[in-house]
Protein backbone atom coordinates (compact mmCIF):
# COMPACT_ATOMS: atom_id res chain seq x y z
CA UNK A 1 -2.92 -53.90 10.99
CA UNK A 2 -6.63 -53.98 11.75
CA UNK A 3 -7.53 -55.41 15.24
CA UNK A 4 -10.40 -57.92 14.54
CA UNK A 5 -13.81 -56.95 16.57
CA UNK A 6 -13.92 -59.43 19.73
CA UNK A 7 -16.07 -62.48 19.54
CA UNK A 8 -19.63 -62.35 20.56
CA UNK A 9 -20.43 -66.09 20.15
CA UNK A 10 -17.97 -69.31 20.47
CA UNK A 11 -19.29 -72.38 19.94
CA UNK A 12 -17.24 -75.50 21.51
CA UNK A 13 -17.79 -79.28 20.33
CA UNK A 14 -21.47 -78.90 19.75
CA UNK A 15 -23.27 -81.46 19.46
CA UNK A 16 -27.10 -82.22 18.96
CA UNK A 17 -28.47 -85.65 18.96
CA UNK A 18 -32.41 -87.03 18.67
CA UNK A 19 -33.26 -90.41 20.25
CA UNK A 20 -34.54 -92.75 17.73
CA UNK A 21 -37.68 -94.73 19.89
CA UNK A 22 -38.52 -98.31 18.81
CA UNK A 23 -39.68 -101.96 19.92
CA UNK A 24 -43.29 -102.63 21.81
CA UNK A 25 -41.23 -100.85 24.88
CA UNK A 26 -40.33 -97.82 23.20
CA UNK A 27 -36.63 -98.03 24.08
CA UNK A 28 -34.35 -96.08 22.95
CA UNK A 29 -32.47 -97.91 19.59
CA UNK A 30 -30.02 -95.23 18.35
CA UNK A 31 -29.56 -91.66 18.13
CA UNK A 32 -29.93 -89.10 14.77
CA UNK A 33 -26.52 -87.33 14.67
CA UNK A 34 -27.84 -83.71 13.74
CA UNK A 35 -24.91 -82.06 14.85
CA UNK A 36 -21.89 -83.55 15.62
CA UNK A 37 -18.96 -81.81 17.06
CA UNK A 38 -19.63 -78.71 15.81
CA UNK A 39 -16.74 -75.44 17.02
CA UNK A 40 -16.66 -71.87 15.67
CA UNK A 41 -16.57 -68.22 16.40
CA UNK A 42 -18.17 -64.97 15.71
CA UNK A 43 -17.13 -61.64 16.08
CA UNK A 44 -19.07 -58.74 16.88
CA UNK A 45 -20.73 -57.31 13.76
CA UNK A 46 -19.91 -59.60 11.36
CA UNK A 47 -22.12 -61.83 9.39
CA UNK A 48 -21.35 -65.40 9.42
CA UNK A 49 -22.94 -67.79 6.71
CA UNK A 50 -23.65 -71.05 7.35
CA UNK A 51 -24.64 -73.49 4.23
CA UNK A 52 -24.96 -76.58 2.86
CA UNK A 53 -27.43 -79.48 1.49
CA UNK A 54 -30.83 -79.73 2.72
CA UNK A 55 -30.52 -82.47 5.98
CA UNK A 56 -26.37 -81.59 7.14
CA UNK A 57 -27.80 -79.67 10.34
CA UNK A 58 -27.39 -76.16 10.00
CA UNK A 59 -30.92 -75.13 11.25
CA UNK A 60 -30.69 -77.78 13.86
CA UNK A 61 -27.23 -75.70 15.01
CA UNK A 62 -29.29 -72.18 15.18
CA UNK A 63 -32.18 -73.48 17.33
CA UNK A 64 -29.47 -74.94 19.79
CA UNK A 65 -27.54 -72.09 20.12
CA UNK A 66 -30.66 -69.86 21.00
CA UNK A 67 -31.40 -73.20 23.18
CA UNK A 68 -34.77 -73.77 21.34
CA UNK A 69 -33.17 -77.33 20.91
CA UNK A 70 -31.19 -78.65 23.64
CA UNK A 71 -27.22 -79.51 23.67
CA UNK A 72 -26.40 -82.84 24.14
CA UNK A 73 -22.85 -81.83 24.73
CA UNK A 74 -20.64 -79.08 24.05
CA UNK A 75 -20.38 -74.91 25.04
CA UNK A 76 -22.09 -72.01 23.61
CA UNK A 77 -20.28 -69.25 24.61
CA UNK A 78 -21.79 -65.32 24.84
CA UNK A 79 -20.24 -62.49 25.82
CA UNK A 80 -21.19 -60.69 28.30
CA UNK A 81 -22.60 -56.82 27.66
CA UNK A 82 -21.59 -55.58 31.11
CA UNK A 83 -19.21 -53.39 29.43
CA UNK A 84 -16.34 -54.20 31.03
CA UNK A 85 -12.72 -54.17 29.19
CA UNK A 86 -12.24 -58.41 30.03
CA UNK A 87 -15.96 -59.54 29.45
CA UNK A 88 -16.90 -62.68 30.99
CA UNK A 89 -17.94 -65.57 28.43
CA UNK A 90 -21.72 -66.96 29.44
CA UNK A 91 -21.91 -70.43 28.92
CA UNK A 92 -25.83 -70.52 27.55
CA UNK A 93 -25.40 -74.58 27.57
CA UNK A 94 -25.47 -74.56 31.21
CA UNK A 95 -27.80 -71.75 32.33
CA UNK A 96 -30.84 -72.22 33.98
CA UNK A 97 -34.64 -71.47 32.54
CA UNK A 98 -34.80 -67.99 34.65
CA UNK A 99 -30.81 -66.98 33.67
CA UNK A 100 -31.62 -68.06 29.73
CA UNK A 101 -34.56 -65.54 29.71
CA UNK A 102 -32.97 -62.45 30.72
CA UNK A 103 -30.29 -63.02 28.12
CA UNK A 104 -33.03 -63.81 25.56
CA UNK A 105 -33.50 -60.14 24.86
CA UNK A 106 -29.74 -60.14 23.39
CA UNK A 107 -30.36 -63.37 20.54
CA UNK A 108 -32.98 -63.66 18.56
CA UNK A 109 -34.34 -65.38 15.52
CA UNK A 110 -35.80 -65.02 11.80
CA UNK A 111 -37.55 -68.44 10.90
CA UNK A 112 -37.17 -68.99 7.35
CA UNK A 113 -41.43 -69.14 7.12
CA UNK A 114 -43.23 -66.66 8.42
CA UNK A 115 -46.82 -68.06 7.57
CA UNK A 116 -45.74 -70.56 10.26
CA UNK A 117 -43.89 -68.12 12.56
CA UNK A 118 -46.75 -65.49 12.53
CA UNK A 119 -49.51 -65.98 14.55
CA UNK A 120 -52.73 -65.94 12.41
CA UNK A 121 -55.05 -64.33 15.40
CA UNK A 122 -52.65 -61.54 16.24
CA UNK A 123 -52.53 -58.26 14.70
CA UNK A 124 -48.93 -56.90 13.67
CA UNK A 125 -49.85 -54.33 16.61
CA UNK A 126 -49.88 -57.53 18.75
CA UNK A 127 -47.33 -59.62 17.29
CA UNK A 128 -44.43 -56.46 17.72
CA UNK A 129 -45.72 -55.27 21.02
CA UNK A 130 -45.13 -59.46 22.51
CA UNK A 131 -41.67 -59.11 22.89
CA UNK A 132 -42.21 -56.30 25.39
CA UNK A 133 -44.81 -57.90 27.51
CA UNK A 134 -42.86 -61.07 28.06
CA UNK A 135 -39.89 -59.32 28.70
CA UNK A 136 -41.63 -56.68 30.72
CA UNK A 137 -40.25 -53.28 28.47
CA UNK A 138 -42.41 -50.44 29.18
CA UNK A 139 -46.10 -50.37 29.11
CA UNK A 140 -48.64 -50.31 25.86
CA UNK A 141 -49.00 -46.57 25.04
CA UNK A 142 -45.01 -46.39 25.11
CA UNK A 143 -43.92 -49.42 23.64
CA UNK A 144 -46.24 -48.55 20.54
CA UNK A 145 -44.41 -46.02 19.59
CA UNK A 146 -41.49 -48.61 19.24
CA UNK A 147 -43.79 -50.45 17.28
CA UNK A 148 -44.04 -47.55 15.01
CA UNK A 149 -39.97 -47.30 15.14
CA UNK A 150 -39.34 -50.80 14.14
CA UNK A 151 -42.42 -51.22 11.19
CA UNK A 152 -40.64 -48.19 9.50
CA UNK A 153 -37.35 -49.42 10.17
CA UNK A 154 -37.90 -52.39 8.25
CA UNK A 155 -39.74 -50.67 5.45
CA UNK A 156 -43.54 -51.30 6.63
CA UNK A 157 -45.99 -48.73 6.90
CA UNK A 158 -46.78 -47.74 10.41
CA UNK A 159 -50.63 -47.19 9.59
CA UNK A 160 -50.96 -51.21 8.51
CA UNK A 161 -50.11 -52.62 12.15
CA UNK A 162 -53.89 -53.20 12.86
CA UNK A 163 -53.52 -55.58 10.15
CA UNK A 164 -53.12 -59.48 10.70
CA UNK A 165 -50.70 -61.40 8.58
CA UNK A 166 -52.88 -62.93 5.82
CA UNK A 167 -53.26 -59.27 4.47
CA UNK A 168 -49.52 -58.80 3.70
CA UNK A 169 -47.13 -59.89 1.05
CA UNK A 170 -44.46 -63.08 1.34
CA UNK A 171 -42.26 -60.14 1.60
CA UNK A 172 -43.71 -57.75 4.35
CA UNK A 173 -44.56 -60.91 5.99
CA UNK A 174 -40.99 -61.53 6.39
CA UNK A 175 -40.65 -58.29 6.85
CA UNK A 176 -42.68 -58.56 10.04
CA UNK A 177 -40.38 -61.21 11.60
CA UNK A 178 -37.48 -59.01 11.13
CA UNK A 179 -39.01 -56.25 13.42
CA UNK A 180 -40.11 -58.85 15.90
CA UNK A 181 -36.04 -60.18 16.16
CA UNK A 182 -35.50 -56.60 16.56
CA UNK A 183 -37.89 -55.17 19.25
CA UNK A 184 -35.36 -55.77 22.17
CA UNK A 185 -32.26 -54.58 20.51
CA UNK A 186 -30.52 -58.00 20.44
CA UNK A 187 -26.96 -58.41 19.70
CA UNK A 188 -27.24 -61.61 18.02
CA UNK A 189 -29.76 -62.48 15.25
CA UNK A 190 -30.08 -66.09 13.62
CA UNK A 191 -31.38 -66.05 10.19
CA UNK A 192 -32.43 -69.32 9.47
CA UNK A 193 -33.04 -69.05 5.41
CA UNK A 194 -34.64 -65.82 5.82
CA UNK A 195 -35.31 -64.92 1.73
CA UNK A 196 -35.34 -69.06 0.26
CA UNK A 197 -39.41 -68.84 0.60
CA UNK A 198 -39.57 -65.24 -1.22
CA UNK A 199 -39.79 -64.09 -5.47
CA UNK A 200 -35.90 -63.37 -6.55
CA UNK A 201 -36.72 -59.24 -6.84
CA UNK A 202 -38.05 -59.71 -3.07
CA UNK A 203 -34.75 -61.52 -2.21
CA UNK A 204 -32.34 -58.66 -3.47
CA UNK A 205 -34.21 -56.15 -0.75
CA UNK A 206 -34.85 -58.23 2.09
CA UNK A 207 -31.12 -58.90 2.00
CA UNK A 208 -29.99 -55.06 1.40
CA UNK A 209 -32.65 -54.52 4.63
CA UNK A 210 -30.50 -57.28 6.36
CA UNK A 211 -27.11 -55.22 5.66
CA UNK A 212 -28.54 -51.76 6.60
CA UNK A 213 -30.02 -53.02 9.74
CA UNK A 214 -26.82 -54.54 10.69
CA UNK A 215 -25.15 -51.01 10.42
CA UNK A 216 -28.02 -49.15 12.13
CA UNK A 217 -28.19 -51.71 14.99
CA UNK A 218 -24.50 -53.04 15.60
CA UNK A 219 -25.66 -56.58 14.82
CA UNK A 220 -23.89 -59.61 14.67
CA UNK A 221 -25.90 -62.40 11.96
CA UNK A 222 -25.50 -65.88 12.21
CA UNK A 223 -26.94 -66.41 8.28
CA UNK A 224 -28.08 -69.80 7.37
CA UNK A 225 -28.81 -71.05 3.86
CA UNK A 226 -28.10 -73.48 1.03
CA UNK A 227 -28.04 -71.24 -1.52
CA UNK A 228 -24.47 -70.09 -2.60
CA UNK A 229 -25.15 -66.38 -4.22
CA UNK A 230 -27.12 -65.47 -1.32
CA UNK A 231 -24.14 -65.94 0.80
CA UNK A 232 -21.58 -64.79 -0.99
CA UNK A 233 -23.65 -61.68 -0.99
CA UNK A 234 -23.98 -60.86 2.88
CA UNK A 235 -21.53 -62.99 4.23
CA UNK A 236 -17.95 -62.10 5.96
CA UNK A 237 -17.18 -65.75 6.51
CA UNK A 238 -18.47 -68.46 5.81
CA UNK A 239 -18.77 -72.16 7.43
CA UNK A 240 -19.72 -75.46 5.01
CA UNK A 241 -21.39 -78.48 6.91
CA UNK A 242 -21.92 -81.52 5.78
CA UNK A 243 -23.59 -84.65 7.99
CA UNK A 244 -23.58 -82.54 10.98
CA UNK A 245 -20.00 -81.68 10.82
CA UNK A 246 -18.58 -78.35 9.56
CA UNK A 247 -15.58 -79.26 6.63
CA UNK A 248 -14.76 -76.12 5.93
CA UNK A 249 -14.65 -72.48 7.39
CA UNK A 250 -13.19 -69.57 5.93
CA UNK A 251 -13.53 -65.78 4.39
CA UNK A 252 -16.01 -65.44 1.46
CA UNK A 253 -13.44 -64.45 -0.97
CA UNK A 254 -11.22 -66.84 0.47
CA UNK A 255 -13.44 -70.10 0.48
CA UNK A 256 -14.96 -69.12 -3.33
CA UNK A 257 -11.82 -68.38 -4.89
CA UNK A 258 -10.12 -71.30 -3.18
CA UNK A 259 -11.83 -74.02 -1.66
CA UNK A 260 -10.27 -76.70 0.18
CA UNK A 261 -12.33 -79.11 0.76
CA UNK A 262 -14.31 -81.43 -2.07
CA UNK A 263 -17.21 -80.68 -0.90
CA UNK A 264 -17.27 -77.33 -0.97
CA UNK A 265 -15.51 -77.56 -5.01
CA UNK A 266 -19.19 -79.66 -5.85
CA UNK A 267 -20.79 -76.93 -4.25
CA UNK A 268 -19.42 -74.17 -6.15
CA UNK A 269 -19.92 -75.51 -9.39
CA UNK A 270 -23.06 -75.49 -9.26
CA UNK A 271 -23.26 -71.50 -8.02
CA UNK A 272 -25.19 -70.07 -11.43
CA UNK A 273 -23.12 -67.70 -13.32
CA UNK A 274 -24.86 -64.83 -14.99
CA UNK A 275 -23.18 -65.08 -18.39
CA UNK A 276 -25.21 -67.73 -21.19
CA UNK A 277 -21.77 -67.45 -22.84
CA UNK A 278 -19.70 -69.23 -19.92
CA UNK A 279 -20.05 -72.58 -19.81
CA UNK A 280 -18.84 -73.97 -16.08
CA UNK A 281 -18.36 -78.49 -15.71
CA UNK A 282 -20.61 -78.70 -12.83
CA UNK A 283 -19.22 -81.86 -10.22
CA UNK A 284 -21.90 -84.27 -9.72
CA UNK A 285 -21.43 -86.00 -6.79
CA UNK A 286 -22.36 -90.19 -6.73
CA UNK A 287 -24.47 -91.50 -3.91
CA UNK A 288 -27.07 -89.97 -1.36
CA UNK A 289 -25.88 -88.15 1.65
CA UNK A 290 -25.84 -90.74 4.15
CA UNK A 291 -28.04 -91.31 6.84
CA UNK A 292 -26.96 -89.16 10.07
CA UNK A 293 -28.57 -92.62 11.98
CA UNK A 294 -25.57 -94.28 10.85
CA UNK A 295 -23.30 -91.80 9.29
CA UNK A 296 -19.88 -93.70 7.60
CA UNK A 297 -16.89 -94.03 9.63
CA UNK A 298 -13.68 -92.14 9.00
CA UNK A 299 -14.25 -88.81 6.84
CA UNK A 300 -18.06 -88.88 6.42
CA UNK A 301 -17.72 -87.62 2.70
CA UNK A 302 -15.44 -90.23 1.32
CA UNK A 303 -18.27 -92.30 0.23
CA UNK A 304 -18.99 -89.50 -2.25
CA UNK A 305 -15.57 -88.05 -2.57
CA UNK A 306 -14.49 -87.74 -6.37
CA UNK A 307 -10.70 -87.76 -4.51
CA UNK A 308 -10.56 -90.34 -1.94
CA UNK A 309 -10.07 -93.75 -3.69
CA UNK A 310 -7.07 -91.81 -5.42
CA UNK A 311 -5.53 -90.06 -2.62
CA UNK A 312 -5.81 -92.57 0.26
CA UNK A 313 -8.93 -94.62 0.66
CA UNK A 314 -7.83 -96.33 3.56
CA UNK A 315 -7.15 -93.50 5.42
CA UNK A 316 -10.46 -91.38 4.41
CA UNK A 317 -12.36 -94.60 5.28
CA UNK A 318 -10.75 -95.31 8.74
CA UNK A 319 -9.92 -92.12 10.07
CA UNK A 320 -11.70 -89.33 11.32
CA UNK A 321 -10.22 -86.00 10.06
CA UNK A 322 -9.56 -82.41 12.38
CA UNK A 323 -10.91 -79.14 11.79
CA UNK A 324 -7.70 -77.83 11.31
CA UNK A 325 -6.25 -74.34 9.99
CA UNK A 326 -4.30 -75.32 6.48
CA UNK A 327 -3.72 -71.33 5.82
CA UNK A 328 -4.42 -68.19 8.00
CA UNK A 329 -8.28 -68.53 8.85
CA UNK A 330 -8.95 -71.07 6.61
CA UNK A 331 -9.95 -74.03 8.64
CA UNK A 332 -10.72 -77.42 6.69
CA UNK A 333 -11.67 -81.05 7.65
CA UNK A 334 -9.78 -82.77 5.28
CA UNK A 335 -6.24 -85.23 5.46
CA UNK A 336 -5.41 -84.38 1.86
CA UNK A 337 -6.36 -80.62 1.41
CA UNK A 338 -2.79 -79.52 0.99
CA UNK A 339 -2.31 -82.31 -1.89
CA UNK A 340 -5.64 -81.60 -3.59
CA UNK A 341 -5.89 -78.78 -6.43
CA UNK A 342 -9.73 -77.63 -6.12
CA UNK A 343 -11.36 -75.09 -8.63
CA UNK A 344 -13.19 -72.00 -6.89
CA UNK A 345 -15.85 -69.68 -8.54
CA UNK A 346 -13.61 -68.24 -11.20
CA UNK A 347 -13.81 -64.73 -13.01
CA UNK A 348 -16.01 -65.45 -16.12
């Protein structure tokens, strides 16, 4: 049997919550739950996909584990490159301005729009060769031939880095972020909906780019994104939130073939198949997603849950379920997943 590659990143009862400000005093009135009690792990080189609907909190969870958001409670756990065979565990939550810097050069980010994450004024030249100044790494002459390295790593054309980002493609723009995550040789990328703003055709290469980087470099992706075929496509695992809570983590195969949670089912039907010939009953779920102001109590799906009101409505209403492991890494936040007889993506 396979030893599994250690873990690079654990993430302990994360939570992330924004003070809501009102009254002629300005006092604080309540708190938007972004992330609530959020735990998981990933190992070295693996690509862990992170989805769900628009508002549940999955960007909100990358920013605050590269603390570009704060914690309000919880661990983020790195671990350490020292080499040595018991690595320590950093907790990033806890470190101070001049610690997080240093460690900076080993987690970085794609932002899912790179007309807002490129700077307008800056030549690529500039925008590749930033990294290096903050972080000190060599001087101009050498660090341009880096610059060189990473434009033709990520399929650019070294002789267009005088160029400033309004003269590129959605897709070299993009393009151009990816080299910038990768100008310190980080061990840890976040991908926060790196391909949603792009054509389809665009899509399909920025994502085999993603996959042949990750072999080059030894990377480890943390890949967040709502849409379904995407992550099925890149992803080893893959976690399901829903009103700042993960419900369900699992393998890709795993999680589409058989889902666990309700959730994820509604999800899946609506994953486009392909095939005008196969017809699929898409669930339609009743309701809004709640407000993460004032989130329902107990299971915070059970106000949409097609289940709940025949499986144990008091219960799903009152109760607030575990993350707990129903099968060999298949982790699910559900009281009735063991009763409940989901449909996954089937063969078609």
């Amino acid at each position: 049997m396979t030893q599994a590659p250690p873990v690079l990143l654990q993430v302990e009862g994360l939570k992330k919550y924004f003070p809501v400000y009102g009254g002629l005093l300005r006092r604080k009135v309540a708190d938007v739950k972004a992330v609530d009690d959020v735990s998981f792990a990933v190992h070295e080189g693996e690509t862990l996909g992170l989805v769900g609907e628009s508002g549940c909190g999955k960007t909100t969870v990358g920013r605050t584990l590269l603390r570009l958001y704060e914690p309000t409670e919880g661990r983020i756990l790195l671990r350490s490159s020292n080499g040595a065979a018991q690595a320590e565990m950093i907790d990033l939550a806890k470190l101070a301005p001049r610690a997080l810097k240093a460690l900076r050069r080993e987690m970085q980010m794609v932002f899912q729009d790179p007309n807002a994450s490129l700077n307008p004024r800056m030549t690529v030249q500039d925008i590749l060769n930033e990294p290096f100044e903050i972080h000190g790494v060599g001087n101009r002459k050498e660090n341009e031939g880096r610059i060189i390295e990473l434009m033709a790593a990520v399929g650019l054309r070294p002789n267009l880095r005088n160029r400033y980002p309004h003269q590129f493609s959605g897709g070299q723009k993009q393009r151009i972020g990816i080299a910038r995550a990768l100008a310190l040789r980080p061990r840890l990328i976040v991908l926060d909906e790196p391909v949603s703003a792009l054509d389809v055709s665009i899509q399909g290469q920025v994502l085999n780019l993603l996959v042949e980087l990750q072999r080059d470099f030894n990377l480890t992706y943390l890949f967040v994104a709502h849409d379904l075929s995407v992550v099925e496509h890149i992803s080893n695992r893959v976690a399901v939130m829903y009103l700042g809570r993960i419900v369900e983590l699992a393998t890709t195969e795993e999680l589409f073939q058989r889902p666990q949670h309700p959730y994820t089912e509604a999800l899946l039907s609506a994953v486009p198949v392909p095939n005008p010939d196969y017809q699929r009953d898409q669930i339609i779920l009743q309701g809004g997603i709640p407000s993460p102001l004032n989130p329902p109590a107990g299971c915070h799906f059970h106000p949409r849950c097609p289940y709940a009101e025949q499986v144990g409505p008091a219960r799903c209403q009152g109760e607030v379920p575990a993350l707990r492991e129903v099968r060999p890494g298949h982790w699910v936040r559900c009281h009735f997943a063991e009763v409940l007889e989901l449909q996954g993506v089937q063969p078609w």
